[in-house]
Protein backbone atom coordinates (compact mmCIF):
# COMPACT_ATOMS: atom_id res chain seq x y z
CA UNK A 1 0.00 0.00 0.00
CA UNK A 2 1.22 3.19 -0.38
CA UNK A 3 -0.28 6.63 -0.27
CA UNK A 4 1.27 9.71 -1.50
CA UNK A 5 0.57 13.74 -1.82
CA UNK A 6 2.89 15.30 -4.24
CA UNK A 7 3.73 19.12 -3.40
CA UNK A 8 4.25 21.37 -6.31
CA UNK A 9 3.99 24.97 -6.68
CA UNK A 10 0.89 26.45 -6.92
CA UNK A 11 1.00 29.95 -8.62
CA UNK A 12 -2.03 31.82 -7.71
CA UNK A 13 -3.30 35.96 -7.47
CA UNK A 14 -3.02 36.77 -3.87
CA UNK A 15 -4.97 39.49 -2.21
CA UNK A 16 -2.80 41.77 -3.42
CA UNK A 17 -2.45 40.85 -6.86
CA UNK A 18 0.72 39.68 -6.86
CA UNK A 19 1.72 35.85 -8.31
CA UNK A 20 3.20 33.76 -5.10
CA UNK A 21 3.86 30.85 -5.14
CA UNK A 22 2.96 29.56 -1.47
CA UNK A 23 -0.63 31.38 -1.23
CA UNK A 24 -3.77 30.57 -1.39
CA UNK A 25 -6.69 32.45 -2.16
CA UNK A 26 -9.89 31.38 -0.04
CA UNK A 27 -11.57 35.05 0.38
CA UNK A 28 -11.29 38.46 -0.07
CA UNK A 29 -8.82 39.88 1.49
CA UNK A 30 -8.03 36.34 3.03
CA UNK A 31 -4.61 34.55 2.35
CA UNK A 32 -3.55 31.25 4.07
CA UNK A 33 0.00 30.48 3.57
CA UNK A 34 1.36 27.19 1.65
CA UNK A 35 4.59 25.34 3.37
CA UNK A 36 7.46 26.12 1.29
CA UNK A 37 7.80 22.63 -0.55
CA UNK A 38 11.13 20.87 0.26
CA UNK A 39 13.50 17.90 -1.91
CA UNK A 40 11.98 14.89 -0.14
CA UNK A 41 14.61 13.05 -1.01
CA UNK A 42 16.22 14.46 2.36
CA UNK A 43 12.86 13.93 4.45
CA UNK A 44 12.07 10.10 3.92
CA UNK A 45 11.23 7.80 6.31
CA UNK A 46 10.17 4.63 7.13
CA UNK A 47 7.49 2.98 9.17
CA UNK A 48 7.60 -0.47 11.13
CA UNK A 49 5.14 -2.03 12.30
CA UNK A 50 5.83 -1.23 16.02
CA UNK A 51 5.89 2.38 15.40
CA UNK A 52 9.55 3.36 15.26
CA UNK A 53 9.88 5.92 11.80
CA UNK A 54 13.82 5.60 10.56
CA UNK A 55 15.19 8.32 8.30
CA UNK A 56 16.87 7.17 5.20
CA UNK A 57 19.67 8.68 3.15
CA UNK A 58 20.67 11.86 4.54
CA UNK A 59 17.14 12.62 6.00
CA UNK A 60 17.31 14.12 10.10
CA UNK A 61 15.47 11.96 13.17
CA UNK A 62 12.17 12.53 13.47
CA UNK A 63 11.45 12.36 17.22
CA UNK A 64 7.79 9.89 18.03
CA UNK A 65 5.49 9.39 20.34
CA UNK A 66 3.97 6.25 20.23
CA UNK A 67 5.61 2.67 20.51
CA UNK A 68 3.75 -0.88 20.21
CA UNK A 69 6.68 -3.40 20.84
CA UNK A 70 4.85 -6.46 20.69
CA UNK A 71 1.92 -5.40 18.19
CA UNK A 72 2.21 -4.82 14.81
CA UNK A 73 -0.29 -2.50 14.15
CA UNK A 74 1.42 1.25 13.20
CA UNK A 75 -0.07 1.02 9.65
CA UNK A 76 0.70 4.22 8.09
CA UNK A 77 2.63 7.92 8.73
CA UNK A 78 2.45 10.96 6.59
CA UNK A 79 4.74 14.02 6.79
CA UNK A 80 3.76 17.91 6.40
CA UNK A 81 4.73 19.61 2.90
CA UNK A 82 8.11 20.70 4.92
CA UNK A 83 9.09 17.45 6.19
CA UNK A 84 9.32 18.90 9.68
CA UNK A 85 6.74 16.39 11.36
CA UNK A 86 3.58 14.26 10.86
CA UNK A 87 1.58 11.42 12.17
CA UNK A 88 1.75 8.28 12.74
CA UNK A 89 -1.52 6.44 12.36
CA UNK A 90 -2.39 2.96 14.19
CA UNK A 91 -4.73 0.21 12.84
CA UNK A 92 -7.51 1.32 15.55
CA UNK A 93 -7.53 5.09 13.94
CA UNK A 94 -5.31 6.76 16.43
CA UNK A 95 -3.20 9.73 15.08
CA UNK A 96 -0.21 10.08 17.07
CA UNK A 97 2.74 13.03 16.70
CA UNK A 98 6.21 13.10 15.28
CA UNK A 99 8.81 15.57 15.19
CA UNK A 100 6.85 19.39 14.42
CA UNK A 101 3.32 18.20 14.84
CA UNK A 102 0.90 19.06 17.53
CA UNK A 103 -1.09 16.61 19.23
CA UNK A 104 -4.81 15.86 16.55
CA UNK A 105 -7.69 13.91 17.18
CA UNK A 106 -8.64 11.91 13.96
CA UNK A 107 -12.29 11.65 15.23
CA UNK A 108 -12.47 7.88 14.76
CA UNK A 109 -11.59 4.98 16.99
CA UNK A 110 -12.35 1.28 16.39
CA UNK A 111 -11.24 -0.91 19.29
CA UNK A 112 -12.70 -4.03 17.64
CA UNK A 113 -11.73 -3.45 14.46
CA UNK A 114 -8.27 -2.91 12.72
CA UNK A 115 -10.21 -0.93 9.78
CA UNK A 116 -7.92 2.54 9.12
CA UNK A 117 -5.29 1.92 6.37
CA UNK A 118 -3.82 4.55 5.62
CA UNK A 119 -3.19 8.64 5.96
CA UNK A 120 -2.56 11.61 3.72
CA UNK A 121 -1.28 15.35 5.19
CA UNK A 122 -3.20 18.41 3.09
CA UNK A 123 -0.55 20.32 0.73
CA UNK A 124 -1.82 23.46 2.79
CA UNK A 125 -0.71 21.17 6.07
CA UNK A 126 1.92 22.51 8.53
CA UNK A 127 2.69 22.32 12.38
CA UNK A 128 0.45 25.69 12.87
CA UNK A 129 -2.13 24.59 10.77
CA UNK A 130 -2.33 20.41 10.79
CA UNK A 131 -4.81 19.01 8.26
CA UNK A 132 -5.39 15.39 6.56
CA UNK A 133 -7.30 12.95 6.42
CA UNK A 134 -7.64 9.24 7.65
CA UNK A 135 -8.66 6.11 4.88
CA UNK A 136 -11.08 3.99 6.47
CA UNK A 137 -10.93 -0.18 4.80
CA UNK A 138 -14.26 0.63 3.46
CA UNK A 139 -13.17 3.77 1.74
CA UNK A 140 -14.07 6.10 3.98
CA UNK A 141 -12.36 9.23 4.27
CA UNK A 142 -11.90 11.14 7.47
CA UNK A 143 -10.85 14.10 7.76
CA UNK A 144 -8.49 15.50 11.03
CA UNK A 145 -7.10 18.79 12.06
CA UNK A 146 -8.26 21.54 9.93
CA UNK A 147 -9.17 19.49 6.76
CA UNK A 148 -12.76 19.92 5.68
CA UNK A 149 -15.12 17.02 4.43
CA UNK A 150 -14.91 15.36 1.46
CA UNK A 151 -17.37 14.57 -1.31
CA UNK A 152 -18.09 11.66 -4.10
CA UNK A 153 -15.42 9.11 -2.47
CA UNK A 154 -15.98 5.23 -3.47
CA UNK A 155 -17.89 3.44 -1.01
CA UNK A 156 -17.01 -0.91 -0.47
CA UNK A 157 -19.30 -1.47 2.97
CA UNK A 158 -17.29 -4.37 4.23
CA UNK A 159 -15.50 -5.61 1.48
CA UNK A 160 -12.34 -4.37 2.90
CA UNK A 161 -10.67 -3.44 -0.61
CA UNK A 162 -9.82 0.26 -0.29
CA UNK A 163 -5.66 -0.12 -0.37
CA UNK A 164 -4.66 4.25 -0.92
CA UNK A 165 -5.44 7.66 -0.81
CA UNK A 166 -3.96 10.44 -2.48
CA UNK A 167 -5.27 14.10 -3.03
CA UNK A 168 -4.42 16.56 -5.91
CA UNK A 169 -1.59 19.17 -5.01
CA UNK A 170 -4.06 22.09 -5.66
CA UNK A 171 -6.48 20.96 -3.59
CA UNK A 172 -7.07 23.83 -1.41
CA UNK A 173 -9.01 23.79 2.39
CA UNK A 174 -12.46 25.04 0.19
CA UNK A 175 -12.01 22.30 -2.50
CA UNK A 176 -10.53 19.29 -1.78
CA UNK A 177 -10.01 16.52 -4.66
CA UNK A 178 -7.83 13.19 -5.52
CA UNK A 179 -8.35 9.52 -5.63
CA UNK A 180 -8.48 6.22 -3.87
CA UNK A 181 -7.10 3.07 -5.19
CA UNK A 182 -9.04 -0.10 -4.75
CA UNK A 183 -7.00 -3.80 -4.48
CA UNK A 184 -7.94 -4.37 -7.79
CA UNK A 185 -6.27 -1.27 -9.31
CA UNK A 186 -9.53 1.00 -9.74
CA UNK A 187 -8.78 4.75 -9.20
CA UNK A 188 -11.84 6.69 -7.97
CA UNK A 189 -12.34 10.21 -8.25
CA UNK A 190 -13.93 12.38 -5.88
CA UNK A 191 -14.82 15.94 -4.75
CA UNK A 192 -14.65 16.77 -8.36
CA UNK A 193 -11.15 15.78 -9.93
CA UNK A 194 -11.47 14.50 -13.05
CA UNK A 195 -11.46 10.75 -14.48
CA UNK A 196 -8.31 8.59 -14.51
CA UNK A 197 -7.78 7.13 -17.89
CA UNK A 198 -5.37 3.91 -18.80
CA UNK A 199 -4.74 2.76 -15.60
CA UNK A 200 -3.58 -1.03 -14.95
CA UNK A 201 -6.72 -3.59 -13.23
CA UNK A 202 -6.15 -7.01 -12.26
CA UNK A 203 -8.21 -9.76 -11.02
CA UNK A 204 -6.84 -10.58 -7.54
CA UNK A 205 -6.32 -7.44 -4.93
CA UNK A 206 -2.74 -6.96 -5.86
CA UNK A 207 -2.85 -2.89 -6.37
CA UNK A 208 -0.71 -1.22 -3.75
CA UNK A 209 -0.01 2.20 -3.98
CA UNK A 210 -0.50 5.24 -6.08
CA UNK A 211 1.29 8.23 -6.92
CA UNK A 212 0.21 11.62 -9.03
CA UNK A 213 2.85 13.39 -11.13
CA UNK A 214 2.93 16.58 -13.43
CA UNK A 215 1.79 15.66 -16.46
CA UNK A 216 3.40 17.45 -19.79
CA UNK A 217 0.64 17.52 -21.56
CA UNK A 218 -2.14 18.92 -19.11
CA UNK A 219 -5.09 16.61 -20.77
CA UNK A 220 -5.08 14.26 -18.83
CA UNK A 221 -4.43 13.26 -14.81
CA UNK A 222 -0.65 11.78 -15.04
CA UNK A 223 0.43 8.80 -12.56
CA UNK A 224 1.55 5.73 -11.78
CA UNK A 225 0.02 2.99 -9.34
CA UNK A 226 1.98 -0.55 -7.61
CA UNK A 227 0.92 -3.88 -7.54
CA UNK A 228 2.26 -6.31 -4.74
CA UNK A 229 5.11 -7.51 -6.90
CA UNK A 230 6.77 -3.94 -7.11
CA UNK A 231 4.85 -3.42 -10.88
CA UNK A 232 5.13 0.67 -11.66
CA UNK A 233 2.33 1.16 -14.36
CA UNK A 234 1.41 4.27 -15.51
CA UNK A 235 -1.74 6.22 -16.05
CA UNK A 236 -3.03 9.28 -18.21
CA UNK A 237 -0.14 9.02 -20.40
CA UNK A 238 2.44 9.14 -18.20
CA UNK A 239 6.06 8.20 -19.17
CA UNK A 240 6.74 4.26 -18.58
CA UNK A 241 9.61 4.12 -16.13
CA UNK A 242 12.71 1.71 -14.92
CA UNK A 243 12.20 -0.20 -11.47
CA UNK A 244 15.01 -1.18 -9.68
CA UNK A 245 13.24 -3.91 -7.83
CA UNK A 246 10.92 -6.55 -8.81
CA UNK A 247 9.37 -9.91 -7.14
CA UNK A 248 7.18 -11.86 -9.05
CA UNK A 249 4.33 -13.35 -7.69
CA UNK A 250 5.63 -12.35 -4.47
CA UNK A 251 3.76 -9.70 -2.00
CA UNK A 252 6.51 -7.89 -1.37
CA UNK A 253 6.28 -4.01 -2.55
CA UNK A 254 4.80 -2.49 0.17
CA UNK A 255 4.95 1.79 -0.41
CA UNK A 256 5.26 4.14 -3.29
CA UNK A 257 6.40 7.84 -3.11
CA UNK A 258 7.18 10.31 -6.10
CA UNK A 259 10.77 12.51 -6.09
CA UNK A 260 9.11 15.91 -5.38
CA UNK A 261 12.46 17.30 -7.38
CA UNK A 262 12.26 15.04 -10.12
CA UNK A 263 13.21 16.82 -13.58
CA UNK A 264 10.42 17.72 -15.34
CA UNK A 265 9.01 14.50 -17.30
CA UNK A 266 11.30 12.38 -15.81
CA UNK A 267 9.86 11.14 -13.26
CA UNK A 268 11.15 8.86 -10.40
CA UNK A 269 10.55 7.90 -6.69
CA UNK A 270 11.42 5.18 -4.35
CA UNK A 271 9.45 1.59 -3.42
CA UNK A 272 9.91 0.15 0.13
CA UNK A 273 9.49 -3.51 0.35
CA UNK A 274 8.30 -5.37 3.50
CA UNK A 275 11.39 -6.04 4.79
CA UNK A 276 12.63 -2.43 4.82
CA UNK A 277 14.25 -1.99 1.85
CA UNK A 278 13.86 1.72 -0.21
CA UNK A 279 14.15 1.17 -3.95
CA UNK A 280 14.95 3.83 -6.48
CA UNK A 281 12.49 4.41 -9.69
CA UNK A 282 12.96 6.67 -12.45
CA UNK A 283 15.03 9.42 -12.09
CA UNK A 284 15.15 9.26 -8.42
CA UNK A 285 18.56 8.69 -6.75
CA UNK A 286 19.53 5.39 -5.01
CA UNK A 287 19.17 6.04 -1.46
CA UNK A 288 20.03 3.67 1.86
CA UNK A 289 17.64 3.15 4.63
CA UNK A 290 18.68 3.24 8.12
CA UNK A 291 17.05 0.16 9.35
CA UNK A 292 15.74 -3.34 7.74
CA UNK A 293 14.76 -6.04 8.94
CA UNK A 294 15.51 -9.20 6.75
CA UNK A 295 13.09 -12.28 6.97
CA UNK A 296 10.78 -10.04 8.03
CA UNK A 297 7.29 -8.46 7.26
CA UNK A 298 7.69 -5.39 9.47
CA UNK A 299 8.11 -2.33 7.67
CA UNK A 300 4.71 -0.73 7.13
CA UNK A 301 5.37 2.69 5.21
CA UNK A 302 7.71 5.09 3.66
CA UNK A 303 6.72 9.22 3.12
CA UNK A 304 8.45 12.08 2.30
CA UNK A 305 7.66 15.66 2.95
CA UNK A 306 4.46 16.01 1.36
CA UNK A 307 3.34 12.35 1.31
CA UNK A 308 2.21 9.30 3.24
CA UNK A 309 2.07 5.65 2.90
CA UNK A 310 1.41 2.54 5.16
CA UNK A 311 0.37 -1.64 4.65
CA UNK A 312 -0.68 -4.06 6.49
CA UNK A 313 1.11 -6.96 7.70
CA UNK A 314 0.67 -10.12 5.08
CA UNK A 315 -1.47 -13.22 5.77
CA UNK A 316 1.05 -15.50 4.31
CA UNK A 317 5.03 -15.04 5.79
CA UNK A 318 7.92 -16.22 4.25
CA UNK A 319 9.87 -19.00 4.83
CA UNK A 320 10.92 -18.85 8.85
CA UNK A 321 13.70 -21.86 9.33
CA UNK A 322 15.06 -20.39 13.09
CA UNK A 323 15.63 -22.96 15.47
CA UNK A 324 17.31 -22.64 19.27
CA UNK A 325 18.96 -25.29 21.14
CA UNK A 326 15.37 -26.07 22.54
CA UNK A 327 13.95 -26.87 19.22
CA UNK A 328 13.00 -25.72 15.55
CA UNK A 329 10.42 -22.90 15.60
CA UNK A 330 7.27 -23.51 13.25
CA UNK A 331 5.26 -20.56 11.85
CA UNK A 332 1.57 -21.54 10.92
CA UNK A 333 1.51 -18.58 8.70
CA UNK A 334 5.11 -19.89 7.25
CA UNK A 335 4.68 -20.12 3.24
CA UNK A 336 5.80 -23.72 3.30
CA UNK A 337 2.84 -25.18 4.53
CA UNK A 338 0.51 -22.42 5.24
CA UNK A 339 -2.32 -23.29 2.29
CA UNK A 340 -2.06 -26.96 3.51
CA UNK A 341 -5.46 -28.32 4.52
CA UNK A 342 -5.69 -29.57 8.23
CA UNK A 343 -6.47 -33.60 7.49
CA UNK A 344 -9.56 -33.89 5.71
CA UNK A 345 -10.88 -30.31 6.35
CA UNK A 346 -10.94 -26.99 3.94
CA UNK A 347 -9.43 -25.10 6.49
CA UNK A 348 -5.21 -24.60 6.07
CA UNK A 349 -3.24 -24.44 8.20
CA UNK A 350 -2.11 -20.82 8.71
CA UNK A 351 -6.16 -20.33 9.88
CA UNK A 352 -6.24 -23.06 12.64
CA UNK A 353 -2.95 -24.54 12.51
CA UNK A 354 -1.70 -23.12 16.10
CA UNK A 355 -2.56 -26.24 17.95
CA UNK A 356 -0.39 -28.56 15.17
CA UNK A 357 2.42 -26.40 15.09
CA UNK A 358 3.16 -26.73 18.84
CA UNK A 359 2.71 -30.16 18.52
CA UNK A 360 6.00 -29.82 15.70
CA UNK A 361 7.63 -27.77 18.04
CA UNK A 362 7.67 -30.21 20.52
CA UNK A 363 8.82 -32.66 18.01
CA UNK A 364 11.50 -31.27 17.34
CA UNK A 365 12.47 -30.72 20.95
CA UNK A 366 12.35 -34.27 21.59
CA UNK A 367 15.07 -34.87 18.48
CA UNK A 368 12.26 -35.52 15.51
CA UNK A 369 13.12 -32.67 13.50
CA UNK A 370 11.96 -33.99 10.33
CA UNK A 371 8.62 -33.52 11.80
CA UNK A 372 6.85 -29.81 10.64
CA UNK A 373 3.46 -28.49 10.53
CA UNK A 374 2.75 -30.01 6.85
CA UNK A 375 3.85 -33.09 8.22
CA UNK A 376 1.15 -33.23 10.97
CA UNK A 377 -1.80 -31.93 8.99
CA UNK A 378 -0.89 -35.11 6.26
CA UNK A 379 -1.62 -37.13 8.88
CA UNK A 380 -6.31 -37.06 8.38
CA UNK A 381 -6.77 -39.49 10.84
CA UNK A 382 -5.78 -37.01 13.48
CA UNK A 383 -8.24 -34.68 12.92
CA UNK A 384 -11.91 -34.49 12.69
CA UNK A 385 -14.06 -33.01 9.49
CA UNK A 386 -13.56 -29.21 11.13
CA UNK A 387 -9.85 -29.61 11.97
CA UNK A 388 -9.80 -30.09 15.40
CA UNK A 389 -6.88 -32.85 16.87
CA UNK A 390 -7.83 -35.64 18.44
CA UNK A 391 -6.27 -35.98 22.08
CA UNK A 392 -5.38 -39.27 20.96
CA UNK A 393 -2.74 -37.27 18.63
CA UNK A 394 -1.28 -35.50 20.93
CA UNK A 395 1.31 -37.13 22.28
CA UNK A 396 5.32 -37.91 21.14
CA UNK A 397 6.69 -41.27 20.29
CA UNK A 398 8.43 -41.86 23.85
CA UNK A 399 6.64 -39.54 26.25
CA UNK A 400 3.36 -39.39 27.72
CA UNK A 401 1.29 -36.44 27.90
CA UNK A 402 -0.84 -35.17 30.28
CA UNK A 403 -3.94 -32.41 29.27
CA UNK A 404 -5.42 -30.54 32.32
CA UNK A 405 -8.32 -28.24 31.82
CA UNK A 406 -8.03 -24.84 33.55
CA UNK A 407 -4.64 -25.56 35.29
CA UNK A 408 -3.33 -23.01 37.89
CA UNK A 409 -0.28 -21.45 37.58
CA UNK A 410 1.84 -23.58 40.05
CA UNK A 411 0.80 -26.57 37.91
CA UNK A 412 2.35 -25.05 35.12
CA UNK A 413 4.98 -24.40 36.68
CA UNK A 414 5.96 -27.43 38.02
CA UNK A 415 6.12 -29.02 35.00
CA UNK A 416 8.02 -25.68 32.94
CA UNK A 417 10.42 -26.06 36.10
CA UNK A 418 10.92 -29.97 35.71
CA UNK A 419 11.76 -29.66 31.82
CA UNK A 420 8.90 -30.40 30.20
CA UNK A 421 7.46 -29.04 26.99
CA UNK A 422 3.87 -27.34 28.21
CA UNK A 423 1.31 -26.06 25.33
CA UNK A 424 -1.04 -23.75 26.54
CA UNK A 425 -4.48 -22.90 24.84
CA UNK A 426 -5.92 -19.58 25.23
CA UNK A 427 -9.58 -17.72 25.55
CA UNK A 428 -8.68 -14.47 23.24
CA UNK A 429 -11.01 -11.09 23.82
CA UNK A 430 -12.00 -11.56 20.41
CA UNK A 431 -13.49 -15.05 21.17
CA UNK A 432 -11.54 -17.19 19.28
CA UNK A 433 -8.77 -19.35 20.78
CA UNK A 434 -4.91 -19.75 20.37
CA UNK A 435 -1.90 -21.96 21.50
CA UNK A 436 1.56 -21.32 22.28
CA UNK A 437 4.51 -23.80 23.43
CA UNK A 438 5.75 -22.57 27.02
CA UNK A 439 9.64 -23.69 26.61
CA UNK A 440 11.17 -22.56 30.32
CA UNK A 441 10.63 -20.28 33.19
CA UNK A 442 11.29 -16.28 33.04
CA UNK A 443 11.57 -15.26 36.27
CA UNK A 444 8.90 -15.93 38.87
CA UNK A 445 5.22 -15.71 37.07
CA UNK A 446 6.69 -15.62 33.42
CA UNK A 447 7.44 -17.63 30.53
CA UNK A 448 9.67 -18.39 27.35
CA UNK A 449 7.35 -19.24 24.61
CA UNK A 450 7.26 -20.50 20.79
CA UNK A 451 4.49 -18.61 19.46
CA UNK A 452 2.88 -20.20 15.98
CA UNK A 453 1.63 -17.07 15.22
CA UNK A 454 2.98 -14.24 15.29
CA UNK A 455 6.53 -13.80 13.13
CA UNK A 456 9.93 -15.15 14.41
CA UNK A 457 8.30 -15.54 17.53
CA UNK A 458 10.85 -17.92 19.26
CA UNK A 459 11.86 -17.39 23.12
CA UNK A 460 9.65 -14.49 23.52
CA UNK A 461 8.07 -13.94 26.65
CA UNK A 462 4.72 -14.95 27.31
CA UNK A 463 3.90 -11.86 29.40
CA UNK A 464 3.44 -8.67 27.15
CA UNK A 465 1.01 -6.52 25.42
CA UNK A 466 0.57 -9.28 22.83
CA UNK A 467 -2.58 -9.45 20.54
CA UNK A 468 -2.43 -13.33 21.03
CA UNK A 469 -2.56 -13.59 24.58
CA UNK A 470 -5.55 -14.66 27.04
CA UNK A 471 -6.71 -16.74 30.17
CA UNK A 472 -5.19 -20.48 29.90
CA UNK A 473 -8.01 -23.23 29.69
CA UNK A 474 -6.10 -25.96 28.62
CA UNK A 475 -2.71 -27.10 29.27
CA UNK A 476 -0.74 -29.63 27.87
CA UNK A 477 2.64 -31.28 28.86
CA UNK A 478 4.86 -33.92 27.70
CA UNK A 479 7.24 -35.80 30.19
C-alpha cells in the first residue's frame, strides 16, 4: 500500500495581486499560507510495524510518540509539505505526533476493528495549521485537524478493498479533490477531480499504492500505481519508467512515493518492500535506509515531505527456518505449509494450525526434526471433518502427555520447572482461541514461549502486550 501527496507549486493571485507561489486564495482579502515545498529526497522515512519511523539517506530523526513493541499495528505515517513532522496512524484510527506536529484527534476509533489503512497530510498542512485525512478499509475518508469534508469518495461497505489515498496538489481547504485506489487497481475520483484514464486492473487485490505526477501535456491526470510484486504502471499518459526492484508473484512491494524534485518528465521515486528496503524508480537517486529487517514483514510505510504511505502486515510469511537449542520454531503462517489443509478439512493451516504447530515444536524438541506443521496436517486421521486434533494425537513417540483443563499457575509451573514441553491454549477477547509452546521459566510468574503465530516468535516472553494472549483453559505437557 502506499499513499502519496505530491507538493508542487501552486502559482495563484493573492490578495494583493501579486503571483506567489505559497498562497492561497480562499476570500477576499483572506490569504492562508502554503509550506514552502522541500526535496523529499532528504525527508524520507520509514514505518515499522511497532511504530519506530527511521530516516533514510541523509534525512534528520524525526522524534515519536507512540511505541507498540509487541503489536504490529502502526499502519501508516504521513509528513507535512516541509518534512518537519507528521503522524503516525495505528490500525484502531489513532493519530499520534512526530517531530513538528501538535497533538490531533482523527475523530475515529475502532477498538474491535483494525479498519484505518492509511493517511494523507493536506498540501496546505503545517505544524500551525495540521490538516489530513484518515482512509477507512471501506473507503471512507476522514478528515483531522483543519481538513474539511470530502465529497463523491468510493464506497465498499465491508469488502475491505480500499488499499490508498492520495489528493491533488491544488487541492485547497475550500475544494478538496484526488483519488483512492481499490486492491484491484480501480482509481476513484472524488470531490470533483477528473477521471483517470489507462490505468492497470487485475483480477486478484494486488494494487498497492498510487502516486500523481505533473503531467506534460495537461489533458489528462498523469500517474503511476503498484501492484504487490513492485509493478510501476502508468496512467493518463504518463512516461513508462525503470524499477530497480521486482518480485514476481511475491507480495513484497509495500509503499510508493514520487521525487518531489524530479526533472520535469522524468519522473522517479522510491518503493519500500516489506522487509525495509527503499528502492529507487525513475530518475530518483539510489538512497540507503537506516534500518531493515531481513526475513521479516515489518516495515509498514515510507513518506516524504508532502506524502504518506502505510500496509498491512501479510497473511502468508515467508519462509521462517530459526531454530534454538530447545527446538526448531514452526510458523503456521510460514509459506511452506501455510495453504495446507488440516487432514480432511478446507481449512489450512495458517487459519487453525496453532494447535499442530506446537505439537511440531515439541517434536523437534524431543530430536524428531523432520517432523513440521505439513507433516502433521498429512496425517487425516488425526483430525476431525472441522480440523480439530484428536487428544489421541497429541502425544510424542516416547513420552506421555498429560492435558489438564483450567490448570493453575503452580501446575504449570511445576512441570516448565521440571523440563517439560507445556502447550497452553488460550480464551482471546476476540473469542476465538490460540496456542503457544511454554519452553522454560522467566523469572517468577513468566514464561519463554514459541508462538505459531505471530513472526519469528521464538523465546519471547509470554507476558506482554501481545494481541495473542488470554486466560489459559487448557494445558498440555509432555514428560
Amino acid at each position: 500500500l502506499g499513499l502519496v501527496i505530491l507538493t508542487s507549486t501552486l502559482l495563484v493571485l493573492s490578495n494583493l495581486g501579486v503571483r506567489s507561489p505559497h498562497s492561497l486564495l480562499v476570500g477576499v482579502g483572506a490569504a492562508v499560507s502554503r509550506p514552502l515545498p522541500v526535496d523529499n529526497q532528504t525527508h524520507l522515512y520509514v514505518l515499522d510495524g511497532w511504530g519506530g519511523v527511521h530516516p533514510v539517506g541523509a534525512s534528520h530523526p524525526l522524534a515519536t510518540s507512540a511505541s507498540w513493541p509487541t503489536r504490529d499495528i502502526a499502519y501508516s505515517l504521513a509528513l507535512f509539505p516541509d518534512g518537519s513532522g507528521g503522524y503516525v496512524m495505528d490500525g484502531w484510527g489513532g493519530l499520534h505526533p512526530m517531530g513538528s506536529a501538535p497533538a490531533v484527534d482523527s475523530h475515529v476509533y475502532w477498538p474491535g476493528w483494525i479498519g484505518a489503512r492509511e493517511i494523507v497530510m493536506a498540501p496546505w498542512s503545517s505544524s500551525l495549521n495540521p490538516a489530513g485525512y484518515l482512509l477507512d478499509a471501506d473507503g471512507g475518508i476522514h478528515p483531522f485537524g483543519g481538513a474539511t469534508a470530502v465529497t463523491g469518495n468510493a464506497i465498499w461497505q465491508g469488502k475491505g478493498i480500499a488499499r490508498a489515498l492520495v489528493l491533488t496538489p491544488d487541492s485547497t481547504a475550500q475544494s478538496v479533490t484526488g483519488y483512492t485506489l481499490d486492491g484491484f487497481g480501480g482509481v476513484h475520483p472524488f470531490g470533483g477531480a477528473r477521471p483517470v484514464v489507462g490505468a492497470a486492473h487485475w483480477s486478484d487485490d494486488v494494487a498497492r499504492g498510487i502516486v500523481l505526477t505533473d503531467g506534460l501535456n495537461g489533458l489528462f491526470v498523469q500517474g503511476y500505481t503498484l501492484d504487490y510484486s513492485g509493478g510501476i504502471h502508468p496512467f493518463g499518459g504518463a512516461p513508462a519508467v525503470q524499477r530497480s526492484a521486482l518480485w514476481p508473484n511475491q507480495d513484497m512491494a509495500d509503499s510508493l512515493v514520487a521525487w518531489t524534485e524530479a526533472p520535469p518528465g522524468s519522473p522517479g521515486g522510491w518503493v519500500l518492500d516489506r522487509h525495509g528496503d527503499v528502492r529507487a524508480w525513475g530518475s530518483a537517486p539510489a538512497l540507503a535506509p537506516s534500518q531493515t529487517w531481513p526475513g521479516w514483514d515489518i516495515a509498514r510505510g515510507l513518506a516524504g515531505a508532502g506524502s504518506g504511505g502505510g500496509s498491512t502486515e501479510r497473511t502468508i510469511l515467508e519462509a521462517q527456518p530459526i531454530s534454538d537449542g530447545w527446538g526448531t520454531y514452526y510458523n503456521q503462517r510460514d509459506a511452506r505449509w501455510a495453504s495446507s489443509s488440516v487432514g480432511a478439512a478446507t481449512y489450512p493451516v495458517w487459519q487453525i494450525g496453532c494447535l499442530l504447530s506446537d505439537l511440531a515444536m515439541v517434536y523437534s524438541h524431543f530430536g524428531f526434526r523432520s517432523v513440521s506443521p505439513a507433516t502433521i496436517a498429512a496425517h487425516t486421521e488425526w483430525f476431525n471433518g472441522n480440523g480439530a486434533i484428536f487428544n489421541s494425537a497429541l502425544k510424542v513417540p516416547g513420552h506421555t502427555s498429560v492435558i489438564v483443563e483450567n490448570p493453575g499457575l503452580a501446575w504449570i509451573q511445576a512441570q516448565v520447572s521440571a523440563g517439560h514441553p507445556v502447550v497452553v491454549g488460550m480464551n482471546l477477547p476476540t473469542g476465538s482461541t490460540h496456542f503457544v509452546t511454554l519452553t522454560g521459566l522467566n523469572g517468577p510468574s513468566d514464561f519463554w514461549t514459541d508462538d505459531p503465530w505471530e513472526q519469528n516468535a521464538m523465546h519471547v516472553t509470554f507476558s506482554g502486550d501481545w494481541f495473542d494472549r488470554g486466560p489459559i483453559y487448557e494445558a498440555i505437557a509432555f514428560i
